[in-house]
N, C-alpha and C. Protein backbone atom coordinates (compact mmCIF):
# COMPACT_ATOMS: atom_id res chain seq x y z
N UNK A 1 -32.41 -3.91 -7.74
CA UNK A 1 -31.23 -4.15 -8.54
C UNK A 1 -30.38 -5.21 -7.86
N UNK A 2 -29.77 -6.06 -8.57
CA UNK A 2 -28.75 -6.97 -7.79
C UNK A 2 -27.54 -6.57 -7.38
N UNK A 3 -27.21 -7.29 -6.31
CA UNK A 3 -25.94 -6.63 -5.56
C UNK A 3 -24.92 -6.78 -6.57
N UNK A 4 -23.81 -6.21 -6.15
CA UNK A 4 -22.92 -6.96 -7.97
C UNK A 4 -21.39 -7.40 -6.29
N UNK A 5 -21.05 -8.45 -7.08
CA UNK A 5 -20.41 -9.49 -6.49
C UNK A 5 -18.56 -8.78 -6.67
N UNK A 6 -17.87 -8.99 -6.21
CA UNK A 6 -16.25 -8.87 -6.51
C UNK A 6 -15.38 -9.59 -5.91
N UNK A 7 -15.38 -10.82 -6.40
CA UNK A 7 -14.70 -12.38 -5.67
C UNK A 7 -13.11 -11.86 -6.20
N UNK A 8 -13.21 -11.35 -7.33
CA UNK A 8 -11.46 -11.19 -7.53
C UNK A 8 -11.26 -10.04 -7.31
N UNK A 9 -9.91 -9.72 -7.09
CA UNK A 9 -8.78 -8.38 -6.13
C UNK A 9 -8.35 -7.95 -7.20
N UNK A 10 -8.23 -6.76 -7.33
CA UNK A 10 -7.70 -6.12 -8.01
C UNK A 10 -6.06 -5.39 -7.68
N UNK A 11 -5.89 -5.48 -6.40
CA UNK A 11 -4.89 -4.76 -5.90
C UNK A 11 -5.19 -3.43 -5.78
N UNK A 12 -6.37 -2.96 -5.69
CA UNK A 12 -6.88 -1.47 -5.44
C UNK A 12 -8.44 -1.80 -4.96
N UNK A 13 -8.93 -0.99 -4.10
CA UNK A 13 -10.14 -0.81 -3.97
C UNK A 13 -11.17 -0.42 -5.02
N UNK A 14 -12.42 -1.22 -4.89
CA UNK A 14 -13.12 -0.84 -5.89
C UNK A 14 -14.30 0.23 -4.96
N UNK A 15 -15.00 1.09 -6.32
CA UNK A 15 -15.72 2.36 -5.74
C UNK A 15 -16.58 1.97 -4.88
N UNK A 16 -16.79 2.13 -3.68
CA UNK A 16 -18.01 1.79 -2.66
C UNK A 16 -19.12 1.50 -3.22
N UNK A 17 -20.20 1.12 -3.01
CA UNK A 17 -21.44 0.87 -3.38
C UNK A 17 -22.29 2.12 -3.30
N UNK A 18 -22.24 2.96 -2.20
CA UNK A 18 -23.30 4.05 -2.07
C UNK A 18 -22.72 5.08 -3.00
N UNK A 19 -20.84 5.21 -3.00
CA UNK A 19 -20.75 6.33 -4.14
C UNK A 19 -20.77 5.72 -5.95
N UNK A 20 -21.22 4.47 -5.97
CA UNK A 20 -21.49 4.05 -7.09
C UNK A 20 -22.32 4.23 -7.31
N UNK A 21 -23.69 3.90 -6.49
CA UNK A 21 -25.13 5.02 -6.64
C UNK A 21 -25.04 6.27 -7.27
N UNK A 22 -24.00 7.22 -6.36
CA UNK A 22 -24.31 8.58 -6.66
C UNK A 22 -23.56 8.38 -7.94
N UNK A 23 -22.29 7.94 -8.47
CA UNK A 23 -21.83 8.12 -9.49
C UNK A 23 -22.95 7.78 -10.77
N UNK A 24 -23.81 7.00 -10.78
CA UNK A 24 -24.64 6.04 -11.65
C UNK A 24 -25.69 7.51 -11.76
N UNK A 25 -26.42 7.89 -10.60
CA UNK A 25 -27.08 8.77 -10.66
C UNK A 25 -26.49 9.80 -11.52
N UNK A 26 -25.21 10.12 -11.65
CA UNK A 26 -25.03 11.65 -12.35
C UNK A 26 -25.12 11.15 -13.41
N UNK A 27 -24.22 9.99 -13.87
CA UNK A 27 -24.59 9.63 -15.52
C UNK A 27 -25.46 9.67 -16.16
N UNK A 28 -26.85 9.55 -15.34
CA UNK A 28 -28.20 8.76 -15.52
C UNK A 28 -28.01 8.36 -17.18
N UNK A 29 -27.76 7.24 -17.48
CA UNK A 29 -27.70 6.09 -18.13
C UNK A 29 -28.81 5.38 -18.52
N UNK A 30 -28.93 4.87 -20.02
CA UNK A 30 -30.43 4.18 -20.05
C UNK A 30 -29.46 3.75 -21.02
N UNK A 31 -30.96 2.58 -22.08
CA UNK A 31 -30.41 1.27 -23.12
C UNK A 31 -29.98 1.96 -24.36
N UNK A 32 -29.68 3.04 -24.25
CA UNK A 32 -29.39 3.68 -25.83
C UNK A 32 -28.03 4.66 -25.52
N UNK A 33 -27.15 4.18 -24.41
CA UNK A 33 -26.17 4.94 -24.34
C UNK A 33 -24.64 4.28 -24.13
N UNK A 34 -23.74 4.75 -25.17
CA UNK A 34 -22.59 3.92 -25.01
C UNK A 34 -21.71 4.22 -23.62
N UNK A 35 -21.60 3.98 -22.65
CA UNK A 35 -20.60 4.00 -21.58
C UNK A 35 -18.94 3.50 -21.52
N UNK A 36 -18.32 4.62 -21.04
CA UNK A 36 -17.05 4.07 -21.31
C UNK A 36 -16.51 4.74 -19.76
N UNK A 37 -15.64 3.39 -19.29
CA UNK A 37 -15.13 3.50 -17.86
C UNK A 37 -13.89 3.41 -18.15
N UNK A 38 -13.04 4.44 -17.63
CA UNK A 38 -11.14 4.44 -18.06
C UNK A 38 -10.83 4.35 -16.45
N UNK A 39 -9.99 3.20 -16.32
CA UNK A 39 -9.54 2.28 -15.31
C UNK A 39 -10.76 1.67 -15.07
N UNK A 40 -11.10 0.40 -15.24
CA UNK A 40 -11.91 -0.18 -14.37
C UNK A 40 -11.93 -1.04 -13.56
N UNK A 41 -10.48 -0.94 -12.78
CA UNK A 41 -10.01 -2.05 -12.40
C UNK A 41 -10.63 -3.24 -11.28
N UNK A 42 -11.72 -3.35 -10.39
CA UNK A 42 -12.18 -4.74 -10.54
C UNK A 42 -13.19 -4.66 -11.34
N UNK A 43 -13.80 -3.73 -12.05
CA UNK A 43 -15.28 -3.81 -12.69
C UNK A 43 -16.21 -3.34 -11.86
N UNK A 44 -16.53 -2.94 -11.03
CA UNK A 44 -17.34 -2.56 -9.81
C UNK A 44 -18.21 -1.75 -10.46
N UNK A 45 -18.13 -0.45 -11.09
CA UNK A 45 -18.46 1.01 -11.83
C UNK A 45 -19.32 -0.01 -12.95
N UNK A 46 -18.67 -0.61 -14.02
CA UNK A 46 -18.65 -1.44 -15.14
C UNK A 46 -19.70 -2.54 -14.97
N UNK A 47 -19.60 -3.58 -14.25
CA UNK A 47 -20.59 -4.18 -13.67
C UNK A 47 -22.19 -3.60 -13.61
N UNK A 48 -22.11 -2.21 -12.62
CA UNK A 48 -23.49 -1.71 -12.59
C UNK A 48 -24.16 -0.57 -13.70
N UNK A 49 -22.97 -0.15 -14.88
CA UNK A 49 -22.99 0.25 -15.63
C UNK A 49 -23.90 -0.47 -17.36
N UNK A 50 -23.67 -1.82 -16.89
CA UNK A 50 -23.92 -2.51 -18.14
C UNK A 50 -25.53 -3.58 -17.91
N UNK A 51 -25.25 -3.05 -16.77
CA UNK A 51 -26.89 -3.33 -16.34
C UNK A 51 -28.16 -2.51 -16.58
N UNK A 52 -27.62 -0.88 -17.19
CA UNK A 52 -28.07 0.44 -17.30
C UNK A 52 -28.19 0.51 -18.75
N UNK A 53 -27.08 1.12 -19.37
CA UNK A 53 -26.12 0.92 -20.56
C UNK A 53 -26.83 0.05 -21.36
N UNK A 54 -26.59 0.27 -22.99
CA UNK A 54 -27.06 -0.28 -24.13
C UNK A 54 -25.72 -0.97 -24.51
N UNK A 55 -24.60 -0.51 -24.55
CA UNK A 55 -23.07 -0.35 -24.80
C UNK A 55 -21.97 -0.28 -23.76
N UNK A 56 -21.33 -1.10 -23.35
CA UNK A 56 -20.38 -0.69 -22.28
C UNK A 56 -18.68 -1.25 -23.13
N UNK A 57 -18.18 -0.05 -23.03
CA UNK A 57 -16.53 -0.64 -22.92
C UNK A 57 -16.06 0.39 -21.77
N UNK A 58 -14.64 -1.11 -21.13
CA UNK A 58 -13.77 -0.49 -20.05
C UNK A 58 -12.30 -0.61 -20.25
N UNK A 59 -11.98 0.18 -19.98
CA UNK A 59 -10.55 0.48 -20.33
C UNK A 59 -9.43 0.40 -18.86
N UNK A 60 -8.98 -0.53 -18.84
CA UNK A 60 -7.81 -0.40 -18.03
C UNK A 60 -5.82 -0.76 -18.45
N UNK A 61 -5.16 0.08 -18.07
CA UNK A 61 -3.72 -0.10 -18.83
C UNK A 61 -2.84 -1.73 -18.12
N UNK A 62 -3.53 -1.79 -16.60
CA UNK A 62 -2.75 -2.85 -16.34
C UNK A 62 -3.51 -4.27 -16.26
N UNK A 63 -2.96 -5.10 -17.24
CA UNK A 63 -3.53 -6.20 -17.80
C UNK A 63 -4.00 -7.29 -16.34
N UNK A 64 -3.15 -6.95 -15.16
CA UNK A 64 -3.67 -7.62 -14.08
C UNK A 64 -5.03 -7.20 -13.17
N UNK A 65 -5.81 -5.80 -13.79
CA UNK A 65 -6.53 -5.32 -13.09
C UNK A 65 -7.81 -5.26 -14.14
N UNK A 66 -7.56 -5.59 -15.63
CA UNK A 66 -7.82 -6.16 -16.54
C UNK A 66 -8.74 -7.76 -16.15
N UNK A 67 -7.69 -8.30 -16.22
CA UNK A 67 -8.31 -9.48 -15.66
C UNK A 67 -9.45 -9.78 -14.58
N UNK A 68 -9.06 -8.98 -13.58
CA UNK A 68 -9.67 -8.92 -12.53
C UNK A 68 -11.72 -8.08 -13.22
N UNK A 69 -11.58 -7.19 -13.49
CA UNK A 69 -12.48 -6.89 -14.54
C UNK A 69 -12.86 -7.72 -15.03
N UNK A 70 -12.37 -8.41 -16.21
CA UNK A 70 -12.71 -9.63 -16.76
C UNK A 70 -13.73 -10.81 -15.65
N UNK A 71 -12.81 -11.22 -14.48
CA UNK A 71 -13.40 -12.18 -13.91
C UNK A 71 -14.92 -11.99 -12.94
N UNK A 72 -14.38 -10.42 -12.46
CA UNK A 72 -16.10 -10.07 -12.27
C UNK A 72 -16.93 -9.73 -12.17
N UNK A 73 -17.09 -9.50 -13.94
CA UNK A 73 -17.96 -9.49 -14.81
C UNK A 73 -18.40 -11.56 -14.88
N UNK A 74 -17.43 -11.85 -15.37
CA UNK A 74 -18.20 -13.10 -15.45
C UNK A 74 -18.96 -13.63 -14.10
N UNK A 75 -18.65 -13.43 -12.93
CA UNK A 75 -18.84 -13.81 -11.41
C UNK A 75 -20.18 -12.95 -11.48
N UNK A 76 -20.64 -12.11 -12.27
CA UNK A 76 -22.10 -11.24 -12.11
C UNK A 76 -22.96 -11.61 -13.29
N UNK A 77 -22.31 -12.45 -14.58
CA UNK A 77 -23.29 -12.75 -15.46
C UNK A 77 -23.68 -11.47 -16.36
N UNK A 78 -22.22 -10.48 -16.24
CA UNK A 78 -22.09 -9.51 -17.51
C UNK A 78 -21.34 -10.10 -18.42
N UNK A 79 -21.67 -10.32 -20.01
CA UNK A 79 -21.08 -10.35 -20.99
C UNK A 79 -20.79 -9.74 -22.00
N UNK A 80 -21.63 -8.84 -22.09
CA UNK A 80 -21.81 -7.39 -23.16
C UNK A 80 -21.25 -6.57 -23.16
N UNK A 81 -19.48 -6.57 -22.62
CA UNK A 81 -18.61 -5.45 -22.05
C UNK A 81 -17.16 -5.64 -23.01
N UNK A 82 -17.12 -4.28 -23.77
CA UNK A 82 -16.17 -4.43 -24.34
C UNK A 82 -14.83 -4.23 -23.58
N UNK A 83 -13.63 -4.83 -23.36
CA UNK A 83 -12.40 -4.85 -22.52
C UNK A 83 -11.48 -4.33 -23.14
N UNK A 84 -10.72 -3.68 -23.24
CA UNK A 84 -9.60 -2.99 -24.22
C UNK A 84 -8.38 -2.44 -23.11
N UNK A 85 -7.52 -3.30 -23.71
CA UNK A 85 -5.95 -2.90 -22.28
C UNK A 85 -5.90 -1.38 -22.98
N UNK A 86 -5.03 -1.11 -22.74
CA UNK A 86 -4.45 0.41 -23.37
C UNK A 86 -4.18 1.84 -21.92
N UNK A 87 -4.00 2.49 -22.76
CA UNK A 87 -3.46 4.09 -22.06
C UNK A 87 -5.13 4.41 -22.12
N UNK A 88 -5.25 5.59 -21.30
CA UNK A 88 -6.29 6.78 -21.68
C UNK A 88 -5.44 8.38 -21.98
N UNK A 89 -5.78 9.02 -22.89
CA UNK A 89 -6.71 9.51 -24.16
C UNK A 89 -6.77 8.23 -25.14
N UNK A 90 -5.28 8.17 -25.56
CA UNK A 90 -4.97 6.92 -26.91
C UNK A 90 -6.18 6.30 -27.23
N UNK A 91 -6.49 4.83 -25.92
CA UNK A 91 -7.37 3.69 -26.12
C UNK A 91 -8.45 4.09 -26.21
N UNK A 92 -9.13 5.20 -25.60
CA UNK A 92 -10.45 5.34 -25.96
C UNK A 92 -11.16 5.82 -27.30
N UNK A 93 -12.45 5.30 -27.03
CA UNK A 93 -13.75 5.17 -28.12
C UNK A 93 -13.88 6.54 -28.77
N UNK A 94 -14.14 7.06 -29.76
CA UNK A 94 -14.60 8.41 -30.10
C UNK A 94 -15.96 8.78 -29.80
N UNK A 95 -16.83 7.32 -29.86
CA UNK A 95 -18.56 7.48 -29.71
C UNK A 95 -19.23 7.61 -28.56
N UNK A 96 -18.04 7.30 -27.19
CA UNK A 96 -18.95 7.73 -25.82
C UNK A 96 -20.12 8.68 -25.75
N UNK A 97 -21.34 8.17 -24.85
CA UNK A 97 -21.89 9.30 -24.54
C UNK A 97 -21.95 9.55 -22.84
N UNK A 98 -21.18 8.45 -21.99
CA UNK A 98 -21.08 8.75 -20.92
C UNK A 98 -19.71 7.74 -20.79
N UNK A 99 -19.21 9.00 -19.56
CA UNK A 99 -17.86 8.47 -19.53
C UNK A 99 -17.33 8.87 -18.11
N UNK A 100 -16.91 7.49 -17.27
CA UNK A 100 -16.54 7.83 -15.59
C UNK A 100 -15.23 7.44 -15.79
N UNK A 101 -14.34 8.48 -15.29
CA UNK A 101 -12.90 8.47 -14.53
C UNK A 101 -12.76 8.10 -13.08
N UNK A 102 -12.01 6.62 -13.07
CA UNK A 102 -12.32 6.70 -11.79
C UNK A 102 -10.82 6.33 -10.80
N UNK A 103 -10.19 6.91 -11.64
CA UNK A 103 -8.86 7.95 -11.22
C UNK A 103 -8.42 8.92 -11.45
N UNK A 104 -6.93 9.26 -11.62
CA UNK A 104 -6.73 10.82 -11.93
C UNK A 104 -5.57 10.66 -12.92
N UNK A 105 -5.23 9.33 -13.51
CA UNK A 105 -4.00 9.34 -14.28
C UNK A 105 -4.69 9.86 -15.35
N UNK A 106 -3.69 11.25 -16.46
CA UNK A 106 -3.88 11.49 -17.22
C UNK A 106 -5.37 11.71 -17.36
N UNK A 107 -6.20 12.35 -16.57
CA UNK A 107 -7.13 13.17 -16.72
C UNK A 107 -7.62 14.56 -17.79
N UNK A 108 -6.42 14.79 -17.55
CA UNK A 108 -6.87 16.27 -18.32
C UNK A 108 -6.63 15.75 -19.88
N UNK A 109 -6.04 15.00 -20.20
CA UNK A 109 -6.34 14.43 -21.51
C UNK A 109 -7.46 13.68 -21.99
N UNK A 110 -7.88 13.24 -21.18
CA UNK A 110 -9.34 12.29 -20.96
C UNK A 110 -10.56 13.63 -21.31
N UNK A 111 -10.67 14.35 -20.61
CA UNK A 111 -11.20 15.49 -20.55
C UNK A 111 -11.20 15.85 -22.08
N UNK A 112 -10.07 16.44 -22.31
CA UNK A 112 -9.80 17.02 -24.00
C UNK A 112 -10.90 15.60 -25.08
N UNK A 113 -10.38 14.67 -24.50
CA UNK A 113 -10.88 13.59 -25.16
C UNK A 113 -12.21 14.16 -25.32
N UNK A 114 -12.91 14.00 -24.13
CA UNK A 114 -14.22 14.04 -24.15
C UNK A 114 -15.36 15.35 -24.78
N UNK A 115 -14.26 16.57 -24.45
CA UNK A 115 -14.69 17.80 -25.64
C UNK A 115 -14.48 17.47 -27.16
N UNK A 116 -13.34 17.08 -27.50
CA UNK A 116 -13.50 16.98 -28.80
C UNK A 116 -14.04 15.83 -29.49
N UNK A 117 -14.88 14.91 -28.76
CA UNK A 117 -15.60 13.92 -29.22
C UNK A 117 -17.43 14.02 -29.09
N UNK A 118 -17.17 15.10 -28.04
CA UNK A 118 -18.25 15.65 -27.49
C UNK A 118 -19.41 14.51 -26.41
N UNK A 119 -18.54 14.18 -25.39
CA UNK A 119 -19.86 13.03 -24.64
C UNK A 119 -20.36 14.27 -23.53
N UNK A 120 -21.59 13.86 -23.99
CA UNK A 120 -22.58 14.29 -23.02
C UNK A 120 -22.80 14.10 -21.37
N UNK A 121 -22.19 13.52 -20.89
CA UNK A 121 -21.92 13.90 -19.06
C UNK A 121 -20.77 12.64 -19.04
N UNK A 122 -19.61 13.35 -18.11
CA UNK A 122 -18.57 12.92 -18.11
C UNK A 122 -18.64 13.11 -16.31
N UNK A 123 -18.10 11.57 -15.17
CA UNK A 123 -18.25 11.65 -13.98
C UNK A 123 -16.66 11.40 -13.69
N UNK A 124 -16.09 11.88 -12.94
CA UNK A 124 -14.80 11.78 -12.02
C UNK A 124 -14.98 11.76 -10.83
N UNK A 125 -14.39 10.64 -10.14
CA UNK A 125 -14.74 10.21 -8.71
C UNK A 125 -13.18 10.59 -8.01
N UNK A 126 -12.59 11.33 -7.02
CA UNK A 126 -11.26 11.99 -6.26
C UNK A 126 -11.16 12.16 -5.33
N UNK A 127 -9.99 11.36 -4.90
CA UNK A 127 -10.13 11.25 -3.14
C UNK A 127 -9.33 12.00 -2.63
N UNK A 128 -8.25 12.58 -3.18
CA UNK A 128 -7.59 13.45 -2.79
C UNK A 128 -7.75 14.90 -3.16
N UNK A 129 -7.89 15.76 -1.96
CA UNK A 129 -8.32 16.96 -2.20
C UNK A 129 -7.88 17.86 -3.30
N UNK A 130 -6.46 18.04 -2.99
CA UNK A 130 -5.74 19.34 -4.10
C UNK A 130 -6.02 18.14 -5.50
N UNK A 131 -6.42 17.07 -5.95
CA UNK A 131 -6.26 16.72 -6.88
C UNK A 131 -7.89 17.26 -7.56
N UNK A 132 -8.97 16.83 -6.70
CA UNK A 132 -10.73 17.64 -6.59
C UNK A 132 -10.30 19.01 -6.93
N UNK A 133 -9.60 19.44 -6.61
CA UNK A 133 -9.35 21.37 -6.55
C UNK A 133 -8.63 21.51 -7.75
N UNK A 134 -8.00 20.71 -8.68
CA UNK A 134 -7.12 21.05 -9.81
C UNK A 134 -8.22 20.11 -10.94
N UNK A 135 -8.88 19.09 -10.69
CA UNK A 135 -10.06 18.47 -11.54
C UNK A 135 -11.45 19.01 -11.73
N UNK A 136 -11.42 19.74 -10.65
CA UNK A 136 -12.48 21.08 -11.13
C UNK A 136 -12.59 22.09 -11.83
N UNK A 137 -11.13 22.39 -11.58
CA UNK A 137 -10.23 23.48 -12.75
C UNK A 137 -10.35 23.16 -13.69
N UNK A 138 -10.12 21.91 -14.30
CA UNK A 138 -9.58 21.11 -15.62
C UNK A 138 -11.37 21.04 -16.36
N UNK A 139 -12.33 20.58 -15.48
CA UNK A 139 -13.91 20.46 -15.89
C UNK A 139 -14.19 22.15 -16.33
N UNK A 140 -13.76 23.18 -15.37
CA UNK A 140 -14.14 24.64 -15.79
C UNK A 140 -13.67 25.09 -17.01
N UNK A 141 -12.23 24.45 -16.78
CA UNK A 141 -11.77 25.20 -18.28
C UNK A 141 -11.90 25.02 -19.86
N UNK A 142 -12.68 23.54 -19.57
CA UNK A 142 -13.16 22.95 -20.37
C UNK A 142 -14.88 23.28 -21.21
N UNK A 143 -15.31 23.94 -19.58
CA UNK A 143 -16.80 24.01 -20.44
C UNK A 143 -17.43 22.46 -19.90
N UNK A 144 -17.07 21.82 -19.35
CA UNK A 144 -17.18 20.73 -18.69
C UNK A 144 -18.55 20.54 -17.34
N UNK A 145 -17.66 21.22 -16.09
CA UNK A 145 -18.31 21.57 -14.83
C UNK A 145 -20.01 21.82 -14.77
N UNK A 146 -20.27 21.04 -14.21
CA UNK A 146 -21.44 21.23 -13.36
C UNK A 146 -21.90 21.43 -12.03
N UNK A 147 -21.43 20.77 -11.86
CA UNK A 147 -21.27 20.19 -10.10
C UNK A 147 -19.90 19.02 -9.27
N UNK A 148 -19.82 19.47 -8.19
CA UNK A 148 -19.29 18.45 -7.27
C UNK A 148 -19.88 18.05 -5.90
N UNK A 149 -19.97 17.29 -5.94
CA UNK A 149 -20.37 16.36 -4.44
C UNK A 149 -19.42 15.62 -3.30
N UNK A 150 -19.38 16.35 -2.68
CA UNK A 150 -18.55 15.55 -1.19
C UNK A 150 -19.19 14.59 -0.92
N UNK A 151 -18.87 13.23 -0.65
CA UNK A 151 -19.64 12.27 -0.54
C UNK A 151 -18.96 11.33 1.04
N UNK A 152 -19.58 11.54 2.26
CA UNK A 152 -18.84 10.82 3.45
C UNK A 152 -19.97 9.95 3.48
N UNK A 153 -19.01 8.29 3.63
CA UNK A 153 -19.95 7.41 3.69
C UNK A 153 -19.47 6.90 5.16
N UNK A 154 -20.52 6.44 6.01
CA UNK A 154 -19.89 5.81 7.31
C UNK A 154 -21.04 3.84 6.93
N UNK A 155 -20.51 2.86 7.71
CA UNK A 155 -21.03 1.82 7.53
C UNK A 155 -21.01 1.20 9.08
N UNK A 156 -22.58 1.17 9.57
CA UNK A 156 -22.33 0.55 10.62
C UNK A 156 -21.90 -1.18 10.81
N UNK A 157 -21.77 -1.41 12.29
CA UNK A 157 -21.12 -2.46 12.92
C UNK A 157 -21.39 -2.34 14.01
N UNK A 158 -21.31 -3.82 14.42
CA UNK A 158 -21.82 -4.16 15.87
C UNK A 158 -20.32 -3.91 16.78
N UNK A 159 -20.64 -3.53 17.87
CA UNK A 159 -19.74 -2.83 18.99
C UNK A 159 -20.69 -2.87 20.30
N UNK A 160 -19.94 -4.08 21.03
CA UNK A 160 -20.77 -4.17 22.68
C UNK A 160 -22.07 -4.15 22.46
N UNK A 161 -22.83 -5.19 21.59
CA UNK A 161 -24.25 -5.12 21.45
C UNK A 161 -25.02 -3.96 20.77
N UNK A 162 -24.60 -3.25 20.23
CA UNK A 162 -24.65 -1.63 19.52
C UNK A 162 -24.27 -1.56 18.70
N UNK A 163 -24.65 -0.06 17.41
CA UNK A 163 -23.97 -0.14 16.39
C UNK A 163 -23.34 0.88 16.74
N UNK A 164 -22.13 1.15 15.99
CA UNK A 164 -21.44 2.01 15.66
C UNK A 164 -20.91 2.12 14.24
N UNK A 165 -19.98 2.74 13.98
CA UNK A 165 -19.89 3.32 12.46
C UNK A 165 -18.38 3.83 12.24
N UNK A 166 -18.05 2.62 11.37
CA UNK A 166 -16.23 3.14 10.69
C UNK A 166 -16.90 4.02 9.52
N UNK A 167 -16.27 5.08 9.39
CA UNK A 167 -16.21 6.04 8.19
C UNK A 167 -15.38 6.15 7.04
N UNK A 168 -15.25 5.89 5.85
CA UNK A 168 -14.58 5.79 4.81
C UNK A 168 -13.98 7.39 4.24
N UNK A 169 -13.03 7.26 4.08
CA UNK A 169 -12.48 8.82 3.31
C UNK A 169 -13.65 9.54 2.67
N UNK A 170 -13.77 10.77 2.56
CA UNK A 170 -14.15 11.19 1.52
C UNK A 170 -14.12 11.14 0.29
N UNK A 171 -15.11 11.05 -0.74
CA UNK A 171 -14.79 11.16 -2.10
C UNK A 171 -15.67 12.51 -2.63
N UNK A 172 -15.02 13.02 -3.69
CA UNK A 172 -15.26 13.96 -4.51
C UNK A 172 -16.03 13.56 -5.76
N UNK A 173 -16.84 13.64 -6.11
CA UNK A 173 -17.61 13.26 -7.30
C UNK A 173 -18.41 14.72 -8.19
N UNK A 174 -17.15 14.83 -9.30
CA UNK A 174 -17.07 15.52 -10.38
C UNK A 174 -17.97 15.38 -11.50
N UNK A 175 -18.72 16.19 -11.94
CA UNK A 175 -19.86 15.56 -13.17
C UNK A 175 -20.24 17.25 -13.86
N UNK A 176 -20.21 16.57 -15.26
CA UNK A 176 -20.54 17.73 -16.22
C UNK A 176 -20.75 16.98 -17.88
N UNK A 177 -19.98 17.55 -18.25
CA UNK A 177 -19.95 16.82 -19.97
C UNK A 177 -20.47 18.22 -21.11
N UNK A 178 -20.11 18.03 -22.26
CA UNK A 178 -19.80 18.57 -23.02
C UNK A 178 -21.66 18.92 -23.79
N UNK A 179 -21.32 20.44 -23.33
CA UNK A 179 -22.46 20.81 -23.96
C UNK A 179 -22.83 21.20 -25.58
């Protein structure tokens, strides 16, 4: 698969590469499935999504992280991505069949979204704990929940001729969808 590129800033970090794996993995995604990413702010998720994906729209509210999306996608030679500013529940699609949160604004409406439209595996990526512990709640009470995954990524580096290894926060990776 090709690396996917992110020349423009978003003013937020985009999802690591190895928990974009695992996130991609829970979706498991093929050419006959509409994908919908709420925040996508540099495209990172979106990018390797529409490489999978038959259908991709991404949804982000701030038009500068928007852009950034916008630009790379074009910097990777995705064009097939529908862009839509807006809120989440409001802006989103009714026809999802996979759908990654890859924040926590207005979640539990996203959620509702996704029961009463009915998409079939829904992924949430959470870096903060009590927020994992109240988004698990929100997947249970829903009929949602499947699983969660602690995900510690470390990345080595050279140190005195040696590697060693900075470690990145934990992430929480939430996955279920509407049976």
């Amino acid at each position: 698969m090709a690396r996917t590129a992110l020349p423009h800033d978003a003013k937020a970090g985009p999802t690591k590469p190895e928990v974009r794996s695992v996130t991609l993995g829970k979706l498991e995604l093929d050419d006959g499935d509409h994908f919908v990413e709420v925040g996508s702010c540099t495209g990172a998720v979106t990018i390797e999504a529409a490489r999978r994906a038959g259908r991709v729209t991404a949804l982000e509210r701030k038009p500068e992280r928007l852009e950034a999306t916008r630009k790379n996608l074009a910097a990777n030679g995705v064009e097939a991505v529908e862009l839509i500013e807006g809120e989440a529940p409001e802006a989103l699609p009714d026809d999802a069949d996979a759908l990654f949160l890859g924040g926590s604004r207005n979640y539990v409406g996203v959620l509702d979204h996704a029961v009463e439209t009915g998409v079939d595996r829904v992924v949430m990526n959470v870096s903060r704990l009590e927020v994992a512990g109240d988004a698990v709640r929100a997947f249970r009470e829903r009929d949602l929940f499947e699983e969660v995954v602690q995900l510690q990524v470390s990345t080595g580096y050279e140190l005195a001729g040696a590697t060693s290894f900075d470690s990145d926060n934990p992430v929480y990776v939430i996955a279920g969808g509407a049976t």
